[in-house]
Protein backbone atom coordinates (compact mmCIF):
# COMPACT_ATOMS: atom_id res chain seq x y z
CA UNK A 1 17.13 -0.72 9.71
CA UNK A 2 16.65 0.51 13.28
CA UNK A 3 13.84 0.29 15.37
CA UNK A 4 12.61 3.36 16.91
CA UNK A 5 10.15 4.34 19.26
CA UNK A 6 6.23 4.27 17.45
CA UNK A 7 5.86 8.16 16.75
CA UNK A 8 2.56 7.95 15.11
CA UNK A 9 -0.63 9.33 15.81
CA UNK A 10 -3.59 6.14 15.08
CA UNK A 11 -7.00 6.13 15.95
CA UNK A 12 -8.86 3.07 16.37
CA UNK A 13 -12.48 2.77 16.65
CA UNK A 14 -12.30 0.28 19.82
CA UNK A 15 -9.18 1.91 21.67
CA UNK A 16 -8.12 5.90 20.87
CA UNK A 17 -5.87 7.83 23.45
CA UNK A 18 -4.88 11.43 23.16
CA UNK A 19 -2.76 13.07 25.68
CA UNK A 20 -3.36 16.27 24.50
CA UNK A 21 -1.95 19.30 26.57
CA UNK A 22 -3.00 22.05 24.26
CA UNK A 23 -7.14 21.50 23.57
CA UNK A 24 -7.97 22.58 20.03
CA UNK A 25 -11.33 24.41 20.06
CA UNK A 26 -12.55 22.35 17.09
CA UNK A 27 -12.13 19.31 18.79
CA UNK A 28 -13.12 20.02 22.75
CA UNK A 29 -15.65 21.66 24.15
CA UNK A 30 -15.73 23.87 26.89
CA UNK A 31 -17.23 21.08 29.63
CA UNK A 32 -14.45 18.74 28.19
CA UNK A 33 -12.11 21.70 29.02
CA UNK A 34 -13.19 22.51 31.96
CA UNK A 35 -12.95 18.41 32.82
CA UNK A 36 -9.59 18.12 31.61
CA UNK A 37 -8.52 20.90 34.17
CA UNK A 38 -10.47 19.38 37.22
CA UNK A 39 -8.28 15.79 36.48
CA UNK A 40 -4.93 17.45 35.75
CA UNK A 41 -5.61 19.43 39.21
CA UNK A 42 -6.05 16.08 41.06
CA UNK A 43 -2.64 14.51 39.37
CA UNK A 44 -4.66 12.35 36.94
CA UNK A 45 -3.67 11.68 33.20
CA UNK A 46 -5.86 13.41 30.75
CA UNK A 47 -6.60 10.86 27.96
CA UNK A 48 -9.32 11.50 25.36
CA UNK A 49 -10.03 10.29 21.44
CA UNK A 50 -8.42 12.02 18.91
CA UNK A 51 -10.15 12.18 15.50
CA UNK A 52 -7.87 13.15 12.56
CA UNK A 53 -9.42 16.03 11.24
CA UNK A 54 -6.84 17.26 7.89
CA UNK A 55 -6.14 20.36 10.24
CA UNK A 56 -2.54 20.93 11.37
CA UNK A 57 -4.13 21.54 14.44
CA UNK A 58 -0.36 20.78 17.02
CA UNK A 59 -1.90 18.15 19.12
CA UNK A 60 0.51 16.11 21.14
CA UNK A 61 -0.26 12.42 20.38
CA UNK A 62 1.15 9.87 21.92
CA UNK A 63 1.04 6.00 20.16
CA UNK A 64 -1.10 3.61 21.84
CA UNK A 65 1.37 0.58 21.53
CA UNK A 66 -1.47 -2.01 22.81
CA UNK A 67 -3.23 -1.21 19.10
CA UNK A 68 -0.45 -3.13 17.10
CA UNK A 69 0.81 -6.41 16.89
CA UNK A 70 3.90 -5.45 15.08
CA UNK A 71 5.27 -1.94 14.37
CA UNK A 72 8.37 -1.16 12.85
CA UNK A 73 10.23 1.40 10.61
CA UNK A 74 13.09 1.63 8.27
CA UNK A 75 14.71 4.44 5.92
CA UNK A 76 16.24 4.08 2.64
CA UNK A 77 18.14 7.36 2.45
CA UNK A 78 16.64 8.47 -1.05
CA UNK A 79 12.67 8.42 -0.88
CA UNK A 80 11.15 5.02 -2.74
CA UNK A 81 7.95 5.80 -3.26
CA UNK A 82 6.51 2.54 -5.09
CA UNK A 83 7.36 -0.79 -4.14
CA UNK A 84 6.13 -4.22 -4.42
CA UNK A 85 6.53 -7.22 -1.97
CA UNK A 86 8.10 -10.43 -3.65
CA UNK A 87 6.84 -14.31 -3.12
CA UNK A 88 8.86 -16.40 -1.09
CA UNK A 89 8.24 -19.99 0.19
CA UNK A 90 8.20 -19.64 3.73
CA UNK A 91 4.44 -20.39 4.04
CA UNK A 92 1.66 -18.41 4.65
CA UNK A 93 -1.27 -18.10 6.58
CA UNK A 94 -2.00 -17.18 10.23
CA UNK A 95 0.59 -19.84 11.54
CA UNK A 96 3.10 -17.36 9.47
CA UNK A 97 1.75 -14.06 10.98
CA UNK A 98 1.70 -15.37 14.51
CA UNK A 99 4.98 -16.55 14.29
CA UNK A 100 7.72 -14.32 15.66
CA UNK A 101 10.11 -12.94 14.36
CA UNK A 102 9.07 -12.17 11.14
CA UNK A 103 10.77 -11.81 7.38
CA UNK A 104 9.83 -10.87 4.06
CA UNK A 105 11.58 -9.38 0.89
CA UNK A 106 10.51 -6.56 -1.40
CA UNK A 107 11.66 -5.02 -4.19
CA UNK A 108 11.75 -0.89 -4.23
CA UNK A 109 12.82 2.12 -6.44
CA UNK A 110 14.38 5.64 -5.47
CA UNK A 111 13.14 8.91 -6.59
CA UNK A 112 16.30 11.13 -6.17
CA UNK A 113 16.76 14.59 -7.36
CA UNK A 114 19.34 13.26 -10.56
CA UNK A 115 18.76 10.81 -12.93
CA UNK A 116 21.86 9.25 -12.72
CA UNK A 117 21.87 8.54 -8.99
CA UNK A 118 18.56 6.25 -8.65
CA UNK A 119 18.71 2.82 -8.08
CA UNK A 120 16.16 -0.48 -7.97
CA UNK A 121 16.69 -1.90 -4.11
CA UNK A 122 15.73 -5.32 -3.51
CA UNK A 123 15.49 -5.56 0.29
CA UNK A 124 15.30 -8.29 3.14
CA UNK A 125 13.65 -7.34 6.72
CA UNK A 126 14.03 -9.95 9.25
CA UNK A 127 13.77 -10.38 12.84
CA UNK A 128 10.71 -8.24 12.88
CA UNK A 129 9.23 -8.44 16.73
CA UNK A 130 6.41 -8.28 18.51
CA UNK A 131 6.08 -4.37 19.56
CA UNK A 132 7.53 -3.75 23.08
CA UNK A 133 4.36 -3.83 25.00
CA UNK A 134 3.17 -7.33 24.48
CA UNK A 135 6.72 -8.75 24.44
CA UNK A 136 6.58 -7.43 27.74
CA UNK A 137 3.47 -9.18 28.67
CA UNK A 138 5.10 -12.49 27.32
CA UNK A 139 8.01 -11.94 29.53
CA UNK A 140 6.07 -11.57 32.36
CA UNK A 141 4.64 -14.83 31.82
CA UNK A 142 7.78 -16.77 30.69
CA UNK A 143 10.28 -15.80 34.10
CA UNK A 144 13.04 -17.70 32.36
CA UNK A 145 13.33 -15.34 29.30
CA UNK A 146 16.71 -14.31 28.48
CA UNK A 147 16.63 -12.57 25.18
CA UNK A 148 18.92 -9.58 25.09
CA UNK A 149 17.50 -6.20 23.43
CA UNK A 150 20.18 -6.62 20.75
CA UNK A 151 18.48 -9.95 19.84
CA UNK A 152 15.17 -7.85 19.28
CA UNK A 153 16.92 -5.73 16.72
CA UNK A 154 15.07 -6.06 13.32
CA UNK A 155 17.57 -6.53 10.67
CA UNK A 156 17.66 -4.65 6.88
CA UNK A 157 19.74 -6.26 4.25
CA UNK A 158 19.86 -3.77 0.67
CA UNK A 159 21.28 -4.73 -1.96
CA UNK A 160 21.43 -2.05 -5.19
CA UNK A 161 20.87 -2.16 -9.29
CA UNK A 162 20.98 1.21 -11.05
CA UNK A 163 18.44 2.10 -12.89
CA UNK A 164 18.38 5.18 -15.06
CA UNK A 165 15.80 8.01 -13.65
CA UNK A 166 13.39 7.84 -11.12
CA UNK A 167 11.50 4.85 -10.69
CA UNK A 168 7.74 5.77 -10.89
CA UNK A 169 6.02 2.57 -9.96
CA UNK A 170 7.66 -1.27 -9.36
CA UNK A 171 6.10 -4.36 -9.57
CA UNK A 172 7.11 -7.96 -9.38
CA UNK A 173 6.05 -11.58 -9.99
CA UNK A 174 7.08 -15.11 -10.27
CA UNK A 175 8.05 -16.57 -13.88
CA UNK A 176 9.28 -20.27 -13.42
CA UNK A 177 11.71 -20.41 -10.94
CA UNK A 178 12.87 -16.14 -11.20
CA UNK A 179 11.09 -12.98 -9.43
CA UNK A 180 10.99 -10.34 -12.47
CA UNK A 181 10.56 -6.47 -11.74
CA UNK A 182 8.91 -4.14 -13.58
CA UNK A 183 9.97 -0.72 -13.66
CA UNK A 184 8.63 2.61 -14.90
CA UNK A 185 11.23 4.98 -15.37
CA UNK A 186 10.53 8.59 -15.56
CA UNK A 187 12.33 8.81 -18.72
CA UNK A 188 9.79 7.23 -20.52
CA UNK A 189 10.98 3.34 -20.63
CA UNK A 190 9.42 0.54 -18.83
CA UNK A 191 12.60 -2.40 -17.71
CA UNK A 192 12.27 -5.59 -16.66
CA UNK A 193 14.57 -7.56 -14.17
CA UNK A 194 15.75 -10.93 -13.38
CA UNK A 195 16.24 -10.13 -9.39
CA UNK A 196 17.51 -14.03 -9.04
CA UNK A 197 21.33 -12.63 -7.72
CA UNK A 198 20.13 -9.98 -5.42
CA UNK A 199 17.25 -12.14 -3.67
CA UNK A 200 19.91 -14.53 -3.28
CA UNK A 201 22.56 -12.00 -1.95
CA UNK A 202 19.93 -10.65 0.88
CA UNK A 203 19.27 -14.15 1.87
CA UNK A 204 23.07 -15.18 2.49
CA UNK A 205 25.64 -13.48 3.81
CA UNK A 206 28.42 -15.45 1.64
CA UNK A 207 25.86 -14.75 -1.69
CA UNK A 208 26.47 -10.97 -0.54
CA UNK A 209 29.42 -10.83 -0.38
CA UNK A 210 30.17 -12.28 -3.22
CA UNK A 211 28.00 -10.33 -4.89
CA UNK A 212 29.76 -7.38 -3.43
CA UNK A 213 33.15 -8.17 -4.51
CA UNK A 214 31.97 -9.23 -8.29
CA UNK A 215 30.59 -5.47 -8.47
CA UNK A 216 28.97 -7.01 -11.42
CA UNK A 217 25.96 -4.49 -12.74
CA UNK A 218 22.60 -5.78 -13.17
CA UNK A 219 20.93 -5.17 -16.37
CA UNK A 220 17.59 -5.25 -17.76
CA UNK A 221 16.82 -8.52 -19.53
CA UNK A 222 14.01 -6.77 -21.26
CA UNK A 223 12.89 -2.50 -21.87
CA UNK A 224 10.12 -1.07 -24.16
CA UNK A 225 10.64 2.22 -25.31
CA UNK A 226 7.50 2.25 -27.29
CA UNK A 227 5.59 4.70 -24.58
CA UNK A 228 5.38 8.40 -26.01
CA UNK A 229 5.77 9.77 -22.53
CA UNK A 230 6.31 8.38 -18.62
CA UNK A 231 3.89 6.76 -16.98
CA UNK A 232 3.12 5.38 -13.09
CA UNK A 233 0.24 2.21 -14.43
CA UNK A 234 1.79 -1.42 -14.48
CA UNK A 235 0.22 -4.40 -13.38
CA UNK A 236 0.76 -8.30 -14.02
CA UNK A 237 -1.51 -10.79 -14.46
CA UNK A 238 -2.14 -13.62 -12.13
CA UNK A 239 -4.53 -15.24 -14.47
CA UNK A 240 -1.93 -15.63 -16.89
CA UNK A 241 1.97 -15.99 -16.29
CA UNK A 242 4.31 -13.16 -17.71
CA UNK A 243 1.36 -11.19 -18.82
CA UNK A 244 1.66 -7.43 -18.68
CA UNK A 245 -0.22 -4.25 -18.73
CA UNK A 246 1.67 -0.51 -18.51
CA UNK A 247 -0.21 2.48 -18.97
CA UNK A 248 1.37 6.18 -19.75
CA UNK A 249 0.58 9.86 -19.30
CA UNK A 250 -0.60 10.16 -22.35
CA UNK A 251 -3.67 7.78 -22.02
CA UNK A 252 -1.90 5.01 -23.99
CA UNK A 253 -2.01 1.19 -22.35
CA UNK A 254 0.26 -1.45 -24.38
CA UNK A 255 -0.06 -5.11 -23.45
CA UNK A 256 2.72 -7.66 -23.13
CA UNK A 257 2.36 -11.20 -24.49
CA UNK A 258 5.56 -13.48 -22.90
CA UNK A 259 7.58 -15.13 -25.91
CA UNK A 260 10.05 -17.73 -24.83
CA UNK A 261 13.45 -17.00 -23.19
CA UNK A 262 12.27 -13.84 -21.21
CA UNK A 263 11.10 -12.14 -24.31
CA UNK A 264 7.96 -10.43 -24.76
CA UNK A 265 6.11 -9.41 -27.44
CA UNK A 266 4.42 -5.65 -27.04
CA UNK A 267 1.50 -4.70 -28.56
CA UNK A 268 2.47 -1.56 -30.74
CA UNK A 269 -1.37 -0.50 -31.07
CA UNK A 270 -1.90 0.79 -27.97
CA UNK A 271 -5.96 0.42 -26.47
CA UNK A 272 -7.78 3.47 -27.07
CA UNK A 273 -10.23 4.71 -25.02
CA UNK A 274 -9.19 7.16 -22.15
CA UNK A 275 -8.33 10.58 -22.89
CA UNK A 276 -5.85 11.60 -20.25
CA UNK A 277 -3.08 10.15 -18.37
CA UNK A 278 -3.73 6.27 -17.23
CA UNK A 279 -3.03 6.26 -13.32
CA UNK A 280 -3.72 2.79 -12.55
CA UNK A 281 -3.81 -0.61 -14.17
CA UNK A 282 -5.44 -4.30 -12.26
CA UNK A 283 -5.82 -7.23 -14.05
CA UNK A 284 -9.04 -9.46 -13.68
CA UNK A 285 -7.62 -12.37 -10.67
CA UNK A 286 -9.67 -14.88 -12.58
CA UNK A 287 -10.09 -13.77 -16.38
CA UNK A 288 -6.83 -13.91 -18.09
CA UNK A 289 -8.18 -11.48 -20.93
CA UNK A 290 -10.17 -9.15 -18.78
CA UNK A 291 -8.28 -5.66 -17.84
CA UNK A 292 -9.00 -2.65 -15.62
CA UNK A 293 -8.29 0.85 -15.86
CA UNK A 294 -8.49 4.49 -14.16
CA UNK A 295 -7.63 7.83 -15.53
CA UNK A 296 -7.30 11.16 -14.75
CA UNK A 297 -10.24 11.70 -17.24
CA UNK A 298 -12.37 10.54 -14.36
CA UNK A 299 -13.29 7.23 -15.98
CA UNK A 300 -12.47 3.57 -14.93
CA UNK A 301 -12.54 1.52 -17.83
CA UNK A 302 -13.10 -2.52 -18.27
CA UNK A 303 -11.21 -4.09 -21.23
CA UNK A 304 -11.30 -7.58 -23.23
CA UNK A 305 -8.00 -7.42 -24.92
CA UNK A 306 -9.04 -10.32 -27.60
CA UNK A 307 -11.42 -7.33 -29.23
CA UNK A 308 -9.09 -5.22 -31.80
CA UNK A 309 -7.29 -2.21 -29.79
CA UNK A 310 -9.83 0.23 -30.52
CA UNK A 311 -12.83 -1.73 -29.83
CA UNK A 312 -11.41 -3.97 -27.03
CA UNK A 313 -13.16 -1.43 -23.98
CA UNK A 314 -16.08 -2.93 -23.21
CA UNK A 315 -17.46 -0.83 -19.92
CA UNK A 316 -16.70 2.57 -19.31
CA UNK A 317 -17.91 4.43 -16.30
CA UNK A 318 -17.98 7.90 -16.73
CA UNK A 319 -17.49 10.45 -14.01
CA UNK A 320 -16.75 8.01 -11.40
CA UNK A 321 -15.14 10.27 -9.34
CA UNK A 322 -15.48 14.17 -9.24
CA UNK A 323 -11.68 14.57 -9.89
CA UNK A 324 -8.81 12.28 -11.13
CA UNK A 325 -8.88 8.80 -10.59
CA UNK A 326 -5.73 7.53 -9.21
CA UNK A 327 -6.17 4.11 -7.93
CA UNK A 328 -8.15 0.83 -8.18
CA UNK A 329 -8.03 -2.34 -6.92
CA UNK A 330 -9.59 -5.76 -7.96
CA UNK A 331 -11.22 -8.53 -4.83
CA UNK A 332 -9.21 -11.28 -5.56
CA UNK A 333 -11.30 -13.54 -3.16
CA UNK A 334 -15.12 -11.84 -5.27
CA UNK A 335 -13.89 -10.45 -8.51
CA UNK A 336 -17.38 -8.58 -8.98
CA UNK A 337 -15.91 -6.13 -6.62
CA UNK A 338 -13.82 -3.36 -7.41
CA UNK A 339 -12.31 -0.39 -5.28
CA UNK A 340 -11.76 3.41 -6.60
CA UNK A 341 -9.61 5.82 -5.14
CA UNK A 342 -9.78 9.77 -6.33
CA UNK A 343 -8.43 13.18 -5.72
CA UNK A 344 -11.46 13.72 -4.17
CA UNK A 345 -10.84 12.20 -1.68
CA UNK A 346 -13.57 9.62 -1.76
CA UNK A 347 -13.17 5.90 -2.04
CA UNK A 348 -16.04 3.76 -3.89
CA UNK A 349 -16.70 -0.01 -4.08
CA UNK A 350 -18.32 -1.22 -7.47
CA UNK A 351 -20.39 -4.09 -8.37
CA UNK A 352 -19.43 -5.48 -11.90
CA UNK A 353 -22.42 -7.17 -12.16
CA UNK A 354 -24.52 -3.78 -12.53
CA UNK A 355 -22.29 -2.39 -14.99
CA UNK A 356 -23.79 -4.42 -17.92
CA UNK A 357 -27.61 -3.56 -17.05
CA UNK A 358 -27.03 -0.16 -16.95
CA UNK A 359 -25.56 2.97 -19.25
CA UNK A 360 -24.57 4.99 -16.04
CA UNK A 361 -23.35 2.42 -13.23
CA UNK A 362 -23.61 3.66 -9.74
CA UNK A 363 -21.12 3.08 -6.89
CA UNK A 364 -22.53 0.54 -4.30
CA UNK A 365 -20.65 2.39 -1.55
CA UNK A 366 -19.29 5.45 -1.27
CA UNK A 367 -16.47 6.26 1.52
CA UNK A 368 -15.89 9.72 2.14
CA UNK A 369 -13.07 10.03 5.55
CA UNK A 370 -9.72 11.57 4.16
CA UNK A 371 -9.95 14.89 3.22
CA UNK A 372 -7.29 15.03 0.34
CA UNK A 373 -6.26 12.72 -2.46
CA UNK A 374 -6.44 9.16 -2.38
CA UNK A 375 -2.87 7.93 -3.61
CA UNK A 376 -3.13 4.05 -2.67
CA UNK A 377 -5.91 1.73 -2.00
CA UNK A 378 -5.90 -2.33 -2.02
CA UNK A 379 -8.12 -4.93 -1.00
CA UNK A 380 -7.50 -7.53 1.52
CA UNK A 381 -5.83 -10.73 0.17
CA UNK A 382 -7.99 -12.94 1.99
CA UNK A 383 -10.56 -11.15 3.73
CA UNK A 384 -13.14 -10.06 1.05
CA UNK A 385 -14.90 -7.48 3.01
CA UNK A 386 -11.55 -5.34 4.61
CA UNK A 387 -9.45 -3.13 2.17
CA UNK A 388 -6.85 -0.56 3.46
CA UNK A 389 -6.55 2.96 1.94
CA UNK A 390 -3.92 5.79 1.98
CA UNK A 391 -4.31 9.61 1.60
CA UNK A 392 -2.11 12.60 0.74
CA UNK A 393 -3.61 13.75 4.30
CA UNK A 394 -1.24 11.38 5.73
CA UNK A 395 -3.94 8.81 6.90
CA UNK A 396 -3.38 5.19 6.28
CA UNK A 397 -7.04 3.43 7.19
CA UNK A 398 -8.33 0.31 7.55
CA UNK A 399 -12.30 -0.55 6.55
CA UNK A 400 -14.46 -3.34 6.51
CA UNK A 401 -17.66 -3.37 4.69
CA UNK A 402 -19.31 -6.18 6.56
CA UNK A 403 -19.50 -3.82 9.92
CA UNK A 404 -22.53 -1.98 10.23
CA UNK A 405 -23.44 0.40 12.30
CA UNK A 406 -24.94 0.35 15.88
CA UNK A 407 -27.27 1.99 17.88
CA UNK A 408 -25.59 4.76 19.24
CA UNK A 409 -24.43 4.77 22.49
CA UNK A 410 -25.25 7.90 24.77
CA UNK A 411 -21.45 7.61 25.89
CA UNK A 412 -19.74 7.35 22.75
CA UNK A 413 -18.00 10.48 22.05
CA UNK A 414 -19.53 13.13 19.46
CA UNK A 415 -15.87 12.86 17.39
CA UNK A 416 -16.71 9.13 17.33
CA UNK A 417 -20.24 9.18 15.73
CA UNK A 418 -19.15 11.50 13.09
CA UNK A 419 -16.84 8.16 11.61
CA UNK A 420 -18.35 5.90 8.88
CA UNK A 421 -19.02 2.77 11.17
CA UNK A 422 -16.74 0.63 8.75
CA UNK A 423 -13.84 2.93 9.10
CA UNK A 424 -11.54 0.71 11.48
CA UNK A 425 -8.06 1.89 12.19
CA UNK A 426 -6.59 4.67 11.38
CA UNK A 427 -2.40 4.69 10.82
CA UNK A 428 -0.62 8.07 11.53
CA UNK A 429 3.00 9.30 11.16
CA UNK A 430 4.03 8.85 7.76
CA UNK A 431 4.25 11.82 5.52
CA UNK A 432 3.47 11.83 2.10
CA UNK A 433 1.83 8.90 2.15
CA UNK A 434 2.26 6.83 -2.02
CA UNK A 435 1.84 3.65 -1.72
CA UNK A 436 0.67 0.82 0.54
CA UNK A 437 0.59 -3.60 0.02
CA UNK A 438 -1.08 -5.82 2.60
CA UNK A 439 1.53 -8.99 2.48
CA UNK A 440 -0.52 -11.53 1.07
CA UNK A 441 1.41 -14.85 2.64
CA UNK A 442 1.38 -12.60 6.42
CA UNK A 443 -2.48 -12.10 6.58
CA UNK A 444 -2.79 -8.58 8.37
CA UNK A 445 0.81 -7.34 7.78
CA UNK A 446 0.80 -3.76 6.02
CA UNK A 447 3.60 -2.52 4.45
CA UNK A 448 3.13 1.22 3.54
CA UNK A 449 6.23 3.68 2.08
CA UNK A 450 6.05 7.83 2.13
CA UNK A 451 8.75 10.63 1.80
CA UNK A 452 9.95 9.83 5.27
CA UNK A 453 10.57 5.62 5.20
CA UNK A 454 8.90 2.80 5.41
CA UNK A 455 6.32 1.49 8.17
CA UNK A 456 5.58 -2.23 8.98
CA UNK A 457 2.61 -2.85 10.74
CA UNK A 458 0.00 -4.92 12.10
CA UNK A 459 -3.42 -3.60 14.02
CA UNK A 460 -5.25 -5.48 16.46
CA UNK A 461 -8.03 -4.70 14.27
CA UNK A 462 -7.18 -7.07 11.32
């Protein structure tokens, strides 16, 4: 992993700088033009708010370094484009996200152009600093600071376990003392792991290379192959250990009941109700029998798996989006609330509470910022009002409902107005944008992966 200069573009609602030397037309007027010209005359820097507008419109952006805590990036080589980050017990809270350097592990999966050639990473980033600007500022204060750059170096420990085909979606939890993976292959099959050796090899250099030499090949302790066709949905339960969920392409969701000895027993009746491909799976955070799903049939779906299979969906929402439905995510801290995610770009917050009084439950809210497809959306761990969103515009934002909007102010510029008042931070530079996971021990950390790496990041705004 190497840390290189911040080459987003972000926009925050509090601090946005654009040093812009080509004005688009859409975006400056003529005054602001003529402005711009009058301060470049006199030698001065020409800084101004940039608004993301879905346009590839050329602006030259510079990063505003003073709007993160922490930024960093790493590459994988192939593209992993679902991950999950794994439980550790080196605390949590804001005593863990304030103190520097930080770690974390996560468990990843390639999507490479063979089948043969994909692999399951389990990785370790450490020594993740400060960004350069308020290290700076620390320095300044503390005259006696002697740290060397190569000392700032964030460090990347990989370890690999093949896995056959592409891994479509990865995610993790804790069973006794063991972190098991799931893993949706593209061929059809859904593994599960026992990532005990490799969490231990990333943690220890003698456990590596041991590991190393041994050149011993993981294996799955545990694959379905019931699933009539691929899938992306997969979620475990936190309400009840080793329980599973993993939805297909062809609308079928099977649910996994833990046996003893890392067994499971699957459901061969799948739960009928959608008609299209299942997208996304989430799992009530405080009813152990209560399921959610989404579909590209534009319904999200509610689900009490102690009913029979085909009478087990209890709410169904139709046309909750105008397109596909790709994502949702449950409030763990007020499980009433749940986010949706579509291709149409909108993102909507439901109230669970309504959907029993009525036959045709309405949104509560109703986002509408990114101008493409909404590919990842997740709530805040602990904050039950901020949730963070990602679009195949290449926009990663940050929102919190409790925010509302003010008077405007006479100076604020026209861009600025136009933005939903609860829309704060915007995250630029990925492409391709799949996947994002706040860090739920590092309150504020964002880990988010697209076709060209991995960011790590934390905004002054959360």
């Amino acid at each position: 992993m190497q840390e290189e200069e911040p080459n987003d573009e972000h926009v925050d609602q509090h601090m946005l700088d654009d040093t812009d030397s080509g004005s688009d037309a859409d975006l400056v007027s003529e005054s602001d033009e003529e402005c711009d010209e009058q301060c470049e005359e006199a030698g001065a820097v020409v800084t101004r708010t940039y608004v993301p507008s879905g346009d590839d419109d050329q602006q030259s952006l510079e990063c505003d370094e003073s709007a993160y805590v922490l930024y960093q990036k790493a590459e994988t080589g192939l593209p992993c484009l679902s991950f999950d980050l794994i439980a550790d017990d080196l605390g949590s809270g804001d005593e863990r996200a304030n103190s520097f350097p930080i770690a974390f592990s996560m468990v990843s999966g390639t999507q490479g152009p063979k089948v043969h050639i994909n692999s399951l990473l389990v990785i370790k980033m450490s020594n993740l600093q400060r960004n350069k600007q308020q290290m700076e500022e620390d320095d300044a204060e503390n005259e006696d600071s002697e740290e060397s750059d190569d000392e700032d170096e964030p460090e990347f420990q990989c370890v690999q376990i093949p896995h056959s085909g592409c891994v479509n979606r990865v995610r993790s939890t804790v069973l006794g003392n063991k972190v098991v993976a799931a893993s949706w292959s593209e061929l059809g099959n859904v593994h599960l792991w026992d990532l005990s050796k490799e969490l231990q090899a990333v943690n220890d250099s003698e456990a590596m290379d041991l590991y190393q030499r041994s050149k011993e090949k993981s294996l799955p302790i545990f694959t379905f192959t019931g699933h009539q066709q691929e899938g992306f949905a997969v979620d475990w339960s936190n309400a009840s250990i080793g329980l599973l969920a993993t939805g297909d392409c062809q609308k079928n969701i099977h649910i996994w009941r833990p046996l003893e000895a890392f067994t499971w027993n699957v459901d061969q009746q799948p739960l009928c109700g959608h008609v299209k491909s299942v997208e996304d799976l989430q799992w009530s955070p405080n009813e152990a029998n209560v399921l959610a799903s989404c579909s590209v049939d534009k319904t999200i779906r509610v689900w009490d798996i102690r009913a029979r299979p085909s009478s087990s969906c209890v709410i169904t929402v139709n046309d909750a989006h105008e397109a596909d439905v790709n994502v949702i995510s449950w409030n763990k801290k007020e499980p009433s609330f749940l986010l949706s995610g579509g291709d149409d770009g909108a993102i909507k917050t439901w109230d669970l509470r309504q959907f029993g009084k009525s036959k045709d439950p309405k949104p509560i809210a109703t986002f509408k910022h990114h101008v493409a497809a909404i590919t990842s959306i997740e709530w805040h761990p602990s904050d039950s009002t901020v949730f963070a969103a990602s679009g195949a515009d290449n926009q990663l934002t940050l929102w919190d409902l409790a925010v509302e909007k003010d008077d405007e102010d006479e100076e604020e510029e026209e861009e600025l107005r136009k933005l939903p008042p609860q829309l704060l931070f915007i995250h630029q530079g990925q492409k391709d944008i799949k996947e994002l996971h706040w860090h739920s021990q590092i309150p504020g950390l964002i880990i988010s992966t697209a076709s060209n790496g991995i960011d790590i990041f934390r905004s002054i705004s959360v």
